[in-house]
C-alpha atoms as a PDB file:
ATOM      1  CA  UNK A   1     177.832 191.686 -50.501  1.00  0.00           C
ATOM      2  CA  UNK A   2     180.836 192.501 -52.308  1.00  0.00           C
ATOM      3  CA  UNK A   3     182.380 195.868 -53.491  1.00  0.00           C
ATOM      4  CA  UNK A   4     185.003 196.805 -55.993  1.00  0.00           C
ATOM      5  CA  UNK A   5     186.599 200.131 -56.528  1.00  0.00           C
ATOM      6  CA  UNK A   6     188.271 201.152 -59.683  1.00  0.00           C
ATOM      7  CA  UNK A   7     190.258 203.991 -59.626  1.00  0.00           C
ATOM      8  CA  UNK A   8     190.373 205.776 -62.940  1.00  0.00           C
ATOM      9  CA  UNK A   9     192.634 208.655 -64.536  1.00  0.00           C
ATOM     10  CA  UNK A  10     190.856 209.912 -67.938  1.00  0.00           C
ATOM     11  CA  UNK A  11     192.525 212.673 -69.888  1.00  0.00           C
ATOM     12  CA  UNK A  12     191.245 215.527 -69.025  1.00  0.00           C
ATOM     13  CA  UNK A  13     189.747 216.382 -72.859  1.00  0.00           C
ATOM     14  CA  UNK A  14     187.901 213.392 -72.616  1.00  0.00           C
ATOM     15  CA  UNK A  15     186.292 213.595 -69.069  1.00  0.00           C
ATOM     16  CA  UNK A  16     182.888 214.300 -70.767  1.00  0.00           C
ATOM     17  CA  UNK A  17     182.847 212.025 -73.341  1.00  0.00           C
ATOM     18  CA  UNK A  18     184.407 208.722 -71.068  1.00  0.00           C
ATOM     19  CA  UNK A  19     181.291 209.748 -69.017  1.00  0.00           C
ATOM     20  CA  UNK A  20     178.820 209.806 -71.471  1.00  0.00           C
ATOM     21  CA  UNK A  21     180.011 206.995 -72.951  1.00  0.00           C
ATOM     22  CA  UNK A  22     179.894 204.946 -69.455  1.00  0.00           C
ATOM     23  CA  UNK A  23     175.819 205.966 -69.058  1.00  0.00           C
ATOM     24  CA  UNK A  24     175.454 204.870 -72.889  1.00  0.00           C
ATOM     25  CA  UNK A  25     177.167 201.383 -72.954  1.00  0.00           C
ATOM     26  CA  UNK A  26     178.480 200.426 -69.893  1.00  0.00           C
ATOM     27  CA  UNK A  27     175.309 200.847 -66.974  1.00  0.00           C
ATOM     28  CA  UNK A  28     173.076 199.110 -69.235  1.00  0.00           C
ATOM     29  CA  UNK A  29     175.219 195.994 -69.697  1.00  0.00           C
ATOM     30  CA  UNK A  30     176.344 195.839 -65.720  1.00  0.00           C
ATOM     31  CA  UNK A  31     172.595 196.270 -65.007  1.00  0.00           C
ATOM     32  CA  UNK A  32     171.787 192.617 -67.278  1.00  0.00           C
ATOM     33  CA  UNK A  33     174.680 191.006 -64.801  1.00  0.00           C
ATOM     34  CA  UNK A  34     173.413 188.632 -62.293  1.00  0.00           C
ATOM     35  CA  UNK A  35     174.266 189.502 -58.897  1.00  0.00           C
ATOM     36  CA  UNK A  36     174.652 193.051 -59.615  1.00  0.00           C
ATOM     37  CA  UNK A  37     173.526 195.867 -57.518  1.00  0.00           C
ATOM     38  CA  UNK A  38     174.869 199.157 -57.613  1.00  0.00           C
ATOM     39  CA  UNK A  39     176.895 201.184 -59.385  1.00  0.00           C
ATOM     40  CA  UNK A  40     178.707 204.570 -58.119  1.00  0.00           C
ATOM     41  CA  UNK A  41     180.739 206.706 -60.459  1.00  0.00           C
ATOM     42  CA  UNK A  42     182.540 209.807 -58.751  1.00  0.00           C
ATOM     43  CA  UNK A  43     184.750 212.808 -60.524  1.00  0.00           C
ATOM     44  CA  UNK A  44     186.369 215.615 -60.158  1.00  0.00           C
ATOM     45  CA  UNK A  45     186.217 216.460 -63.774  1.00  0.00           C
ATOM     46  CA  UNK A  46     189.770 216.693 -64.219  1.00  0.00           C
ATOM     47  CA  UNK A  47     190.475 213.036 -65.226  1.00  0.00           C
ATOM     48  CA  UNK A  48     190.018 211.411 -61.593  1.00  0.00           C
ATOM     49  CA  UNK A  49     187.423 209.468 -60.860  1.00  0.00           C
ATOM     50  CA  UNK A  50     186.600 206.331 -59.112  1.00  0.00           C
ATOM     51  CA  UNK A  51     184.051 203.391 -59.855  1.00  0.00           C
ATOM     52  CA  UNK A  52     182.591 201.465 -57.462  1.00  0.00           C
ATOM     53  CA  UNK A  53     180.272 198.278 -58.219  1.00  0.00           C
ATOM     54  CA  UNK A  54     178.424 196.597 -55.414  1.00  0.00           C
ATOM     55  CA  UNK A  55     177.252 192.694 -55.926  1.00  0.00           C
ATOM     56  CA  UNK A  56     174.824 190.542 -54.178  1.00  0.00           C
ATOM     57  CA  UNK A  57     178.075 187.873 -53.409  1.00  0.00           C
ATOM     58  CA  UNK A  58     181.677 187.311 -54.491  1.00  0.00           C
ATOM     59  CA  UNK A  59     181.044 184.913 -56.512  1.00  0.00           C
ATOM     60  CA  UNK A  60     178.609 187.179 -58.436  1.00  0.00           C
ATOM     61  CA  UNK A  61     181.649 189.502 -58.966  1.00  0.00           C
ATOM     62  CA  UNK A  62     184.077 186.997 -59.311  1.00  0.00           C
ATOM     63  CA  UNK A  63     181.960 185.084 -62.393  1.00  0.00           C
ATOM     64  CA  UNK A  64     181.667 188.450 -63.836  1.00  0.00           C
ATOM     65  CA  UNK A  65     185.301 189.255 -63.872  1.00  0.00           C
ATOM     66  CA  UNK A  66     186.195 185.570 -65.317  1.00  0.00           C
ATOM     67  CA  UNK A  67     183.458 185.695 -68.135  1.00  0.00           C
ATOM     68  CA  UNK A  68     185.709 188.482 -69.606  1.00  0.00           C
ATOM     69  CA  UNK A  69     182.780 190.799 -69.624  1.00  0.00           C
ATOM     70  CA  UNK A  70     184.505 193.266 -67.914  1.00  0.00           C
ATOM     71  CA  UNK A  71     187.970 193.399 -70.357  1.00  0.00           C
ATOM     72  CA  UNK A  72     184.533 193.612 -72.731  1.00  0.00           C
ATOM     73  CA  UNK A  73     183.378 196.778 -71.207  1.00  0.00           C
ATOM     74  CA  UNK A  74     186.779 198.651 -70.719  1.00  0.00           C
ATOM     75  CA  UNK A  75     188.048 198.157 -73.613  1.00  0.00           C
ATOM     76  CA  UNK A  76     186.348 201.276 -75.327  1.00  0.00           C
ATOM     77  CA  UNK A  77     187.756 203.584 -72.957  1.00  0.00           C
ATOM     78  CA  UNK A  78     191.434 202.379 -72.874  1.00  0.00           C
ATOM     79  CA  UNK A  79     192.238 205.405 -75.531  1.00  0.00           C
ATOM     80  CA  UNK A  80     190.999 207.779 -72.743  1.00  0.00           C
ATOM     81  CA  UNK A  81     192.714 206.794 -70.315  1.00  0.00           C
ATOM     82  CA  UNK A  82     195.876 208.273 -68.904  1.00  0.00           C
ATOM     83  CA  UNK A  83     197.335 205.222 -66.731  1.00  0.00           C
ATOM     84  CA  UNK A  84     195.565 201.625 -66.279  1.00  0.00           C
ATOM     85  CA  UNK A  85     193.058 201.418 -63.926  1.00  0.00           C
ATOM     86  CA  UNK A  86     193.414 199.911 -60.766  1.00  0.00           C
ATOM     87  CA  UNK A  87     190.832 197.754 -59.220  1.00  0.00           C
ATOM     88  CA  UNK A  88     190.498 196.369 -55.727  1.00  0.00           C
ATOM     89  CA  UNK A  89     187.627 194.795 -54.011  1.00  0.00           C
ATOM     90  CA  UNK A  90     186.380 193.486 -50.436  1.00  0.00           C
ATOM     91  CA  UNK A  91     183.778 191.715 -48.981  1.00  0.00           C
ATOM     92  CA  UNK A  92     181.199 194.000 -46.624  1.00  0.00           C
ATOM     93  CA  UNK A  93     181.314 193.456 -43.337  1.00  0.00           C
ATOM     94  CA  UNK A  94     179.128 196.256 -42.405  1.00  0.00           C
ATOM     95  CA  UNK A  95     176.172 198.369 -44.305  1.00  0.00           C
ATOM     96  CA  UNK A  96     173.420 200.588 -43.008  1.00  0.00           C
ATOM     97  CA  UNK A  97     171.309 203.183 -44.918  1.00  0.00           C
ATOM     98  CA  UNK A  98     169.997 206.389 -43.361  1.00  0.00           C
END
C-alpha cells in the first residue's frame, strides 16, 4: 500500500464550499482510479485540513500523479486556497484494523 498526505490551507470563507465541492467532483473521480482505496479528509473548519489517499501500490499512485489527473482535480480549488498544498507520501510498512 501506499499513502499520501496533502496538507491544505483553504480560506476560511470558503471552508464549506472547498468541502462540498471535494464530495461533488473530486471522490467520485478518485473512486474511477485504479488502485485506489481510501480517501480521508480532516478539518478544523478554519482553513486547515489534511487529505490523505491510500492506494493498492506505488505505482497505482505514482500513474495517477503522472496522468495529470490530479493537477485535473485541484485545479478548481486553487482560488480557495490560501498557500499551495503540500503533498508527501510513503509506502506502509505496517496496517492493522480494530
Amino acid at each position: 500500500m501506499f499513502v499520501r498526505f496533502v496538507h491544505l490551507e483553504v480560506k476560511p470563507e470558503r471552508w464549506d464550499e472547498a468541502v462540498a465541492l471535494f464530495r461533488k467532483t473530486t471522490f467520485p473521480l478518485l473512486e474511477k482510479e485504479p488502485g485506489f482505496m481510501r480517501v480521508v479528509l480532516t478539518g478544523d473548519g478554519a482553513g486547515k485540513a489534511v487529505l490523505m489517499t491510500m492506494w493498492q501500490t506505488p505505482e497505482h499512485h505514482h500513474t495517477y500523479e503522472a496522468s495529470g489527473e490530479a493537477e485535473k482535480l485541484t485545479d478548481p480549488f486553487r482560488e480557495m486556497f490560501v498557500t499551495p498544498p503540500k503533498s508527501v507520501g510513503y509506502p506502509v510498512v505496517f496496517d492493522r484494523e480494530f
